[in-house]
N, C-alpha and C. Protein backbone atom coordinates (compact mmCIF):
# COMPACT_ATOMS: atom_id res chain seq x y z
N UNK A 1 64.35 14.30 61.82
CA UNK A 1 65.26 13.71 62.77
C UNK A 1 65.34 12.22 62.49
N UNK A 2 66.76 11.76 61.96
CA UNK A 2 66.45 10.08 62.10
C UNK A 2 66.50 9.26 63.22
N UNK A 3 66.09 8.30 63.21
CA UNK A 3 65.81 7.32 64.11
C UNK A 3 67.28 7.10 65.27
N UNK A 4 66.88 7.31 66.31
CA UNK A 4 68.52 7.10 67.16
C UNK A 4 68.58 8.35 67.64
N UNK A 5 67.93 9.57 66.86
CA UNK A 5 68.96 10.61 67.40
C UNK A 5 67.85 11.32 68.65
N UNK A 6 68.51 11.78 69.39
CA UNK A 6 68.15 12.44 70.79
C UNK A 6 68.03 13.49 70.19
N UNK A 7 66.84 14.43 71.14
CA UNK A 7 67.03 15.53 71.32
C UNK A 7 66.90 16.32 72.66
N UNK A 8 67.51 17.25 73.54
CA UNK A 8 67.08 18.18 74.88
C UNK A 8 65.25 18.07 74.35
N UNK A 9 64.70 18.08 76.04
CA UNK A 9 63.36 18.22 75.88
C UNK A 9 63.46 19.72 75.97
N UNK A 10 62.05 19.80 75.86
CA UNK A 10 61.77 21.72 76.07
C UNK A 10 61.08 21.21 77.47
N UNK A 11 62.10 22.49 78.56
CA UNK A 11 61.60 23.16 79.89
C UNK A 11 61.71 24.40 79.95
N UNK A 12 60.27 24.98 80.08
CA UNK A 12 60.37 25.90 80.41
C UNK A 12 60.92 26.45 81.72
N UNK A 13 61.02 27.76 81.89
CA UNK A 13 61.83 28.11 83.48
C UNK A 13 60.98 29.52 83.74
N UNK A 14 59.76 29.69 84.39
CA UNK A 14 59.45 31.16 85.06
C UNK A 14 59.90 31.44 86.52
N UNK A 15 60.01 32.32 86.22
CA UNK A 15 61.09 33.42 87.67
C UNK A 15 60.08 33.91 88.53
N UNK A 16 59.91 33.42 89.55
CA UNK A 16 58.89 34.50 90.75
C UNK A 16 59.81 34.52 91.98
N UNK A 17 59.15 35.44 92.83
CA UNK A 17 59.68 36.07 94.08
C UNK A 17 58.46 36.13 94.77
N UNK A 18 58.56 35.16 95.73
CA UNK A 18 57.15 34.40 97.14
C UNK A 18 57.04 36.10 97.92
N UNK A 19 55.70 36.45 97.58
CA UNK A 19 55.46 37.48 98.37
C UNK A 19 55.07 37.16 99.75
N UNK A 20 54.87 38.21 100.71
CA UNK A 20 54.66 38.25 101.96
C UNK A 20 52.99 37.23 102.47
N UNK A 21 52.24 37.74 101.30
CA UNK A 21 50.82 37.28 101.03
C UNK A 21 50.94 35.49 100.96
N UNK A 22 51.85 35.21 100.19
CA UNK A 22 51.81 33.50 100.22
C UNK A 22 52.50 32.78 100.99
N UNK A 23 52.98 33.40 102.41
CA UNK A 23 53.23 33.00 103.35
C UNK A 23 52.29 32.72 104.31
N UNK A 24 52.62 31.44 105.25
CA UNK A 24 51.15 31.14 106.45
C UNK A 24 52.25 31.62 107.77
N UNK A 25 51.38 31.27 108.92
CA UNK A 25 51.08 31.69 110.34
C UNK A 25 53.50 31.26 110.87
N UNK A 26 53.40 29.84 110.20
CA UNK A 26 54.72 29.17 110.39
C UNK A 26 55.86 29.89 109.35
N UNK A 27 55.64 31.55 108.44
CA UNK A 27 56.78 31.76 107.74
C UNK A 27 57.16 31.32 106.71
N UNK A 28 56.46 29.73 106.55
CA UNK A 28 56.66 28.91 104.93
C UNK A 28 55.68 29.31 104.19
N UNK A 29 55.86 28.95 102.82
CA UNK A 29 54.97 29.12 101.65
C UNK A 29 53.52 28.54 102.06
N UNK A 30 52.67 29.05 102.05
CA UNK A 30 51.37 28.13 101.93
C UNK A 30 51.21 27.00 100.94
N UNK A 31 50.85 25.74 101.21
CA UNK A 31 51.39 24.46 100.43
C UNK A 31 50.68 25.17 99.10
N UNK A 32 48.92 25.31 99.04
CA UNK A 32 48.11 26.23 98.01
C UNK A 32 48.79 26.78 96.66
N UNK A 33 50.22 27.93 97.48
CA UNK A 33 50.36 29.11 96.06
C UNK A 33 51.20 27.89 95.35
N UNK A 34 51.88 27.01 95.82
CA UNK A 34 52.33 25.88 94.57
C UNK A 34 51.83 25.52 93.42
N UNK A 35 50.19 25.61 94.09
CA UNK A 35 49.23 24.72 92.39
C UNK A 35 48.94 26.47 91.82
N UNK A 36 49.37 27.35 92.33
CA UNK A 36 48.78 28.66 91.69
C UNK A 36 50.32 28.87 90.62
N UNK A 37 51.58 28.39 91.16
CA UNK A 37 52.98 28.66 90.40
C UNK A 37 53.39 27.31 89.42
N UNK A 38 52.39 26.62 89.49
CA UNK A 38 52.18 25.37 88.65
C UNK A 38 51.63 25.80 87.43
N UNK A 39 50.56 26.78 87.55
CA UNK A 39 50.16 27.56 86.82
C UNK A 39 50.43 28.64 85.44
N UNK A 40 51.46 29.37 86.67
CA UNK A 40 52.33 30.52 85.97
C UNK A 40 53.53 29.56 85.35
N UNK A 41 53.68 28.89 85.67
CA UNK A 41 54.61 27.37 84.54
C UNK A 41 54.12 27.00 82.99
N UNK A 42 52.85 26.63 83.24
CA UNK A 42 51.96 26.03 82.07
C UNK A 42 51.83 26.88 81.17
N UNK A 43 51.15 28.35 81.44
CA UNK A 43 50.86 28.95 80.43
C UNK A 43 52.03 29.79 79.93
N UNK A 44 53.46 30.12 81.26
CA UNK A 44 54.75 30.29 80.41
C UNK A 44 54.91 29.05 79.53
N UNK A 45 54.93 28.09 79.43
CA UNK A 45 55.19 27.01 78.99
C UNK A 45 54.51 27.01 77.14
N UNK A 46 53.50 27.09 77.23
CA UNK A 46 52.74 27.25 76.10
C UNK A 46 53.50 28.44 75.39
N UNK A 47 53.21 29.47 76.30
CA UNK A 47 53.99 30.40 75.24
C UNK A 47 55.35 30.24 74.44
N UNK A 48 56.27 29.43 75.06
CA UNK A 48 57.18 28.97 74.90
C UNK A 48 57.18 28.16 73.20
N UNK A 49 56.12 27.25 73.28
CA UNK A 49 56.18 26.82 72.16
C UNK A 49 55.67 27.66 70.96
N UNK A 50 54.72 28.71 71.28
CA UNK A 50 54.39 30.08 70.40
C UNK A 50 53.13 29.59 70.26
N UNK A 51 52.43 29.23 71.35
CA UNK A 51 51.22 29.27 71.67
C UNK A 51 50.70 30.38 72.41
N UNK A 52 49.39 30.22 72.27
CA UNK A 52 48.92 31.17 73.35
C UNK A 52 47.83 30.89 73.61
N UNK A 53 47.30 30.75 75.37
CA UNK A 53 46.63 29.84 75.98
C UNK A 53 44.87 30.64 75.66
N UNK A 54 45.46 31.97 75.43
CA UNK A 54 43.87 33.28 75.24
C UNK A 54 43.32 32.92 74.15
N UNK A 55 44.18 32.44 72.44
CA UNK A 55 43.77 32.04 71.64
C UNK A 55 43.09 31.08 71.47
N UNK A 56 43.79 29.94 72.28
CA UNK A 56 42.78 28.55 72.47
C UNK A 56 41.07 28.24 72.85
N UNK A 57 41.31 29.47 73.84
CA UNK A 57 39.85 30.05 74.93
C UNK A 57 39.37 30.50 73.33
N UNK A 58 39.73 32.11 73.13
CA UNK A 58 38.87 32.54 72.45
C UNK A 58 38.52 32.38 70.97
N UNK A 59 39.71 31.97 70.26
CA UNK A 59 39.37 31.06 68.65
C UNK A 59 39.23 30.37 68.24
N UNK A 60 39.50 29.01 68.96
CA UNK A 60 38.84 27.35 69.09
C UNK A 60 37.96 26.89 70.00
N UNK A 61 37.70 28.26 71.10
CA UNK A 61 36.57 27.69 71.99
C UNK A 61 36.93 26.48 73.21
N UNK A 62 38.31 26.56 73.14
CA UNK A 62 39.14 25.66 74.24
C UNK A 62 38.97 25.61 75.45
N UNK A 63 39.18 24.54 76.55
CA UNK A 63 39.71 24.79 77.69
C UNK A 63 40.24 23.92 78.00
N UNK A 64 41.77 23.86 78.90
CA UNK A 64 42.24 22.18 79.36
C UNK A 64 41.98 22.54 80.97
N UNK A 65 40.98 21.70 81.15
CA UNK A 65 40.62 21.59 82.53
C UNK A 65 41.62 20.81 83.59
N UNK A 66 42.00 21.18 84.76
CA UNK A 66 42.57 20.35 85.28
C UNK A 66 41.54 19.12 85.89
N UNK A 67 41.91 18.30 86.14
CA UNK A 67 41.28 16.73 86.84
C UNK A 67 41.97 15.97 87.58
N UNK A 68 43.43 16.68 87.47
CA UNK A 68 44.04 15.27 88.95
C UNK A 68 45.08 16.70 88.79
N UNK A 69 46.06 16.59 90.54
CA UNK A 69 47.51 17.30 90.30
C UNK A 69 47.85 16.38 91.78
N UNK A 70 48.85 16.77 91.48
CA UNK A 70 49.79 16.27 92.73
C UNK A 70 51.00 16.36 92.81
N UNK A 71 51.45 17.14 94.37
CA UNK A 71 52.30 17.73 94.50
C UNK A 71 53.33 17.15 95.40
N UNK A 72 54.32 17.08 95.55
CA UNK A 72 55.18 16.50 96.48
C UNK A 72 56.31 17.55 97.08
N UNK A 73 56.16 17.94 98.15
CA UNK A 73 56.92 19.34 98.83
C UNK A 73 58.36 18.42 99.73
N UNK A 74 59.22 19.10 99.12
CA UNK A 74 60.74 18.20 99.72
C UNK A 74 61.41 19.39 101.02
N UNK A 75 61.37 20.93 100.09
CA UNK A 75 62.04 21.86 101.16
C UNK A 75 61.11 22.98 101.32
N UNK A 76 60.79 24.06 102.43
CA UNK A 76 60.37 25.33 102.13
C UNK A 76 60.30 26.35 101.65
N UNK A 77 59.56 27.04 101.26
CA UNK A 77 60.36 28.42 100.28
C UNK A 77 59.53 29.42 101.64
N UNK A 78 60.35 30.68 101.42
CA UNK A 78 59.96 31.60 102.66
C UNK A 78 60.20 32.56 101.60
N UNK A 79 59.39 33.69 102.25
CA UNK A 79 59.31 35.22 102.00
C UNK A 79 60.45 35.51 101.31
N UNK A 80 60.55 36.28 100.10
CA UNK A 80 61.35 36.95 99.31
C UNK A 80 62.22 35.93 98.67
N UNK A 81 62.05 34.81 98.70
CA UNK A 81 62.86 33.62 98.07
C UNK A 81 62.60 33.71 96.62
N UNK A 82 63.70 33.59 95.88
CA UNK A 82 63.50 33.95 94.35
C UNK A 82 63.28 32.35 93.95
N UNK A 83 62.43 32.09 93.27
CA UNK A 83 61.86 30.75 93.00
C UNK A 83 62.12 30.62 91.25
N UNK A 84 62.13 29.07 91.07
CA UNK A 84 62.26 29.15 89.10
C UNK A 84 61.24 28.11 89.24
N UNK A 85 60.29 28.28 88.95
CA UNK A 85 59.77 26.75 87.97
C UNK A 85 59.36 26.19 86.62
N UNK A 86 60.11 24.98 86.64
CA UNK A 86 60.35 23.85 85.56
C UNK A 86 59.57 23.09 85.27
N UNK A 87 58.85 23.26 83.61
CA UNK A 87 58.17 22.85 83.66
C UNK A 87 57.76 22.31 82.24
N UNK A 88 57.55 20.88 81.66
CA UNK A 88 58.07 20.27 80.59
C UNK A 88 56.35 19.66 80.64
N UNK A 89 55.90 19.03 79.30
CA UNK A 89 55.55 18.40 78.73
C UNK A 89 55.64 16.99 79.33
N UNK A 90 54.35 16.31 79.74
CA UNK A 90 54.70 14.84 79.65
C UNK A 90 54.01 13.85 79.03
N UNK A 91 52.48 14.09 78.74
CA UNK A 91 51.85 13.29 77.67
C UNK A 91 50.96 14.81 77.07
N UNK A 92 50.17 14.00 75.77
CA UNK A 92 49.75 14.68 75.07
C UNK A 92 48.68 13.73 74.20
N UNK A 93 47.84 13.29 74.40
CA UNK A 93 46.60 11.49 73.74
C UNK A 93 45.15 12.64 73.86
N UNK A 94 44.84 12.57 72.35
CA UNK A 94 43.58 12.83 72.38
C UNK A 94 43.18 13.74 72.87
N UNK A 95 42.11 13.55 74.36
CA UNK A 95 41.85 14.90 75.24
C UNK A 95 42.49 14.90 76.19
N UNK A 96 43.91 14.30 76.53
CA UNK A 96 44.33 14.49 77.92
C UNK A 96 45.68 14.83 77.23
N UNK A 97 45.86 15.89 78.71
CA UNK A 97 47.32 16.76 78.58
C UNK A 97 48.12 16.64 80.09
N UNK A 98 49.45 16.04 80.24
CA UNK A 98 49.69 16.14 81.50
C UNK A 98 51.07 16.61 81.36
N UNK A 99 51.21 17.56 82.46
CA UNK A 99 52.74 18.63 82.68
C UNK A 99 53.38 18.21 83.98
N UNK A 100 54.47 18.28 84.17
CA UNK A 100 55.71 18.18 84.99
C UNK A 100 56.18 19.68 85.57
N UNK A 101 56.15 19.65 86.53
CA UNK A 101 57.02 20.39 87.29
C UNK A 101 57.67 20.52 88.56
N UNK A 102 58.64 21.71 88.41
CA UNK A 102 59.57 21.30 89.60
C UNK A 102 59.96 22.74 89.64
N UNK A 103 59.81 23.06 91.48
CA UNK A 103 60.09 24.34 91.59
C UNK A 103 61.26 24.27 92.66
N UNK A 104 62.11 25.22 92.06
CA UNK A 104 63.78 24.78 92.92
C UNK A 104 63.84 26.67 93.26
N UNK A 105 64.91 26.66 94.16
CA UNK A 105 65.62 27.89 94.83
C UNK A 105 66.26 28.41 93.16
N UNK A 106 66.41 29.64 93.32
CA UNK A 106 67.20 30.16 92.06
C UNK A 106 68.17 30.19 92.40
N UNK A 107 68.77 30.44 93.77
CA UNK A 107 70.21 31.04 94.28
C UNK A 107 71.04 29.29 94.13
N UNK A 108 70.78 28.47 94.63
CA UNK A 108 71.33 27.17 94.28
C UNK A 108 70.82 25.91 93.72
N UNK A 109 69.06 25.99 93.08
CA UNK A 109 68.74 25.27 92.37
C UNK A 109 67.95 23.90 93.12
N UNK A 110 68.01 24.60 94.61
CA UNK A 110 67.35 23.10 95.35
C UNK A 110 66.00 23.01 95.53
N UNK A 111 65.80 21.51 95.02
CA UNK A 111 64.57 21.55 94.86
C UNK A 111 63.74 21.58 96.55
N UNK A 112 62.54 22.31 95.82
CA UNK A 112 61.15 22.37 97.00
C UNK A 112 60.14 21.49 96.71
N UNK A 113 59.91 21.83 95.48
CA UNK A 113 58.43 20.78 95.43
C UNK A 113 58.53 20.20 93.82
N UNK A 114 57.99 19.25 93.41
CA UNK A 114 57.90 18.64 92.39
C UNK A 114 56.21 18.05 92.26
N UNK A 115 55.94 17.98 91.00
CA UNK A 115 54.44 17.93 90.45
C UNK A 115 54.32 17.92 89.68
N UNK A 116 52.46 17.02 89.33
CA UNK A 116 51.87 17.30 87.70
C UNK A 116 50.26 17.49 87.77
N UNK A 117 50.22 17.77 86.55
CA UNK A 117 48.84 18.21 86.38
C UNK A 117 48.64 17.22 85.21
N UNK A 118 47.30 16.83 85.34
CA UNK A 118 46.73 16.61 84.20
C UNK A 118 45.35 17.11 83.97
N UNK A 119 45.16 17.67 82.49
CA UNK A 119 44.18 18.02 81.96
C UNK A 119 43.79 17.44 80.98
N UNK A 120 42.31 17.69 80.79
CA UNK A 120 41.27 17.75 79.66
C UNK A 120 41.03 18.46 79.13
N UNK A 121 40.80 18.62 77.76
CA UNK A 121 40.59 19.75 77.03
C UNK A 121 39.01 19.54 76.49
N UNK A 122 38.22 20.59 76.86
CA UNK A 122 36.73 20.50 77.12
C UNK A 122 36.56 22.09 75.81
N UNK A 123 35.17 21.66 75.61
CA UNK A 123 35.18 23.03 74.73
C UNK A 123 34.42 23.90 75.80
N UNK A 124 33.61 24.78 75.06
CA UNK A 124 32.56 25.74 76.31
C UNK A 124 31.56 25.33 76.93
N UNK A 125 31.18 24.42 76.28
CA UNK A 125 30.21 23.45 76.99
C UNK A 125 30.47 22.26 78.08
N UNK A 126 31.80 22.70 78.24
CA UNK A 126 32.35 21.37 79.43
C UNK A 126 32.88 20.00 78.82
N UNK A 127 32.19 19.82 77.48
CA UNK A 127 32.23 17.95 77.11
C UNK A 127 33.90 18.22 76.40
N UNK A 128 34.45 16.93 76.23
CA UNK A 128 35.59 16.79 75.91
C UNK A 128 35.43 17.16 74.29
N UNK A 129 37.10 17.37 74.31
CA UNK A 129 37.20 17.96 72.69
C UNK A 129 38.27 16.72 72.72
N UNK A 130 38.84 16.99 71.58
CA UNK A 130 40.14 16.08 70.76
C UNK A 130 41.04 17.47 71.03
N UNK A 131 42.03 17.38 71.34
CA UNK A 131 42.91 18.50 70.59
C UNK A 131 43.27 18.75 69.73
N UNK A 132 43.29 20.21 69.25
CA UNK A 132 42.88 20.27 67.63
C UNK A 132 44.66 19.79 67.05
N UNK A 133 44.76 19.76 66.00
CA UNK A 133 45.74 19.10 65.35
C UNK A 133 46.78 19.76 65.35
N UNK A 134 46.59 21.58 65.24
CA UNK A 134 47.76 22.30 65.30
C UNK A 134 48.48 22.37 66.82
N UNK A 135 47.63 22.48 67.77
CA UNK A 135 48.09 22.04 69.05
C UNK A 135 49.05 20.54 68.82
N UNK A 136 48.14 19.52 68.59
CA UNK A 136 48.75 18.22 68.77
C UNK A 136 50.22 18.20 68.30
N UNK A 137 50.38 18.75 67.39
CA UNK A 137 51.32 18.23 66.13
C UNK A 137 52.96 19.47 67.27
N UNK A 138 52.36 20.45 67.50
CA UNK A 138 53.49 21.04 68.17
C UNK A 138 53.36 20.33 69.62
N UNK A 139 52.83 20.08 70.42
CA UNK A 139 53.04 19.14 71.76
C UNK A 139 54.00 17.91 71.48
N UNK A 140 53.50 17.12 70.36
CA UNK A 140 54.29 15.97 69.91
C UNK A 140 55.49 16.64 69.34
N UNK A 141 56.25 17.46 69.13
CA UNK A 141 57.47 17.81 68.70
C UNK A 141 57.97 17.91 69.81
N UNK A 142 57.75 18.33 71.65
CA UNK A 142 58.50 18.40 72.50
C UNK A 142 58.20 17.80 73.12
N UNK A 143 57.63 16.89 73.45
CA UNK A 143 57.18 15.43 74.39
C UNK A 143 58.20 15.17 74.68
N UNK A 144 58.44 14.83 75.98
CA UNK A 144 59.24 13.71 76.79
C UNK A 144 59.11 12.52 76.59
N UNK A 145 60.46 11.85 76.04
CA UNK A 145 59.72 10.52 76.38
C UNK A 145 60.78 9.70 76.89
């Protein structure tokens, strides 16, 4: 790519439907299943790039731990609401990994909540790793910047 030229970032988009279970006492989403669909984002997300989050665990001995998230809730989602969340790449240094997302209505796209995570990538022993290079080198091809 030469210098100047743009490219679309990569967002991923997973599809859920808020069961009865991740609803509280008031009918809305429990604030909770957010960091659980933050989740089902990331590791769609990975796959996306033709990763896979089981390989990391079990053939490099990986883990990206979370250590900070934070969420910011704008509208409610209720029972049977078909949900998308968006969810991109935002840094990628060494041992830290931090993701973007944003979970909107499917039927018109309005947003509910917006968030990020950041992780560490620890091996099995807890202590920090580097991320290995084949990771790095595909994260840095879809970085936001």
């Amino acid at each position: 790519m030469s210098e100047g030229t743009s490219r679309e970032p990569v967002i991923s988009e997973s599809r859920l439907r808020v069961r009865y279970a991740e609803t509280d006492q008031m009918g809305v989403v429990y604030h909770a299943n957010y960091l659980v669909w933050f989740e089902v984002g990331r590791v769609d997300f990975i796959r996306t790039l033709g990763m896979d989050y089981r390989s990391m665990e079990r053939e490099d001995g990986l883990g990206i731990a979370v250590v900070d998230v934070s969420a910011r809730y704008k509208s409610p989602a209720r029972y049977d609401d078909e949900l998308i969340v968006e969810t991109r790449l935002l840094a990628a240094r060494g041992p830290v990994i931090k993701f973007g997302y944003r979970i909107v209505k499917a039927a018109d796209r309005a947003i509910l909540c917006e968030g990020e995570t950041v992780h560490v990538v620890v091996g099995k022993d807890m202590q920090k790793r580097t991320l290995p290079e084949k990771y790095a080198k595909r994260f840095a091809e879809v970085l936001i910047r």
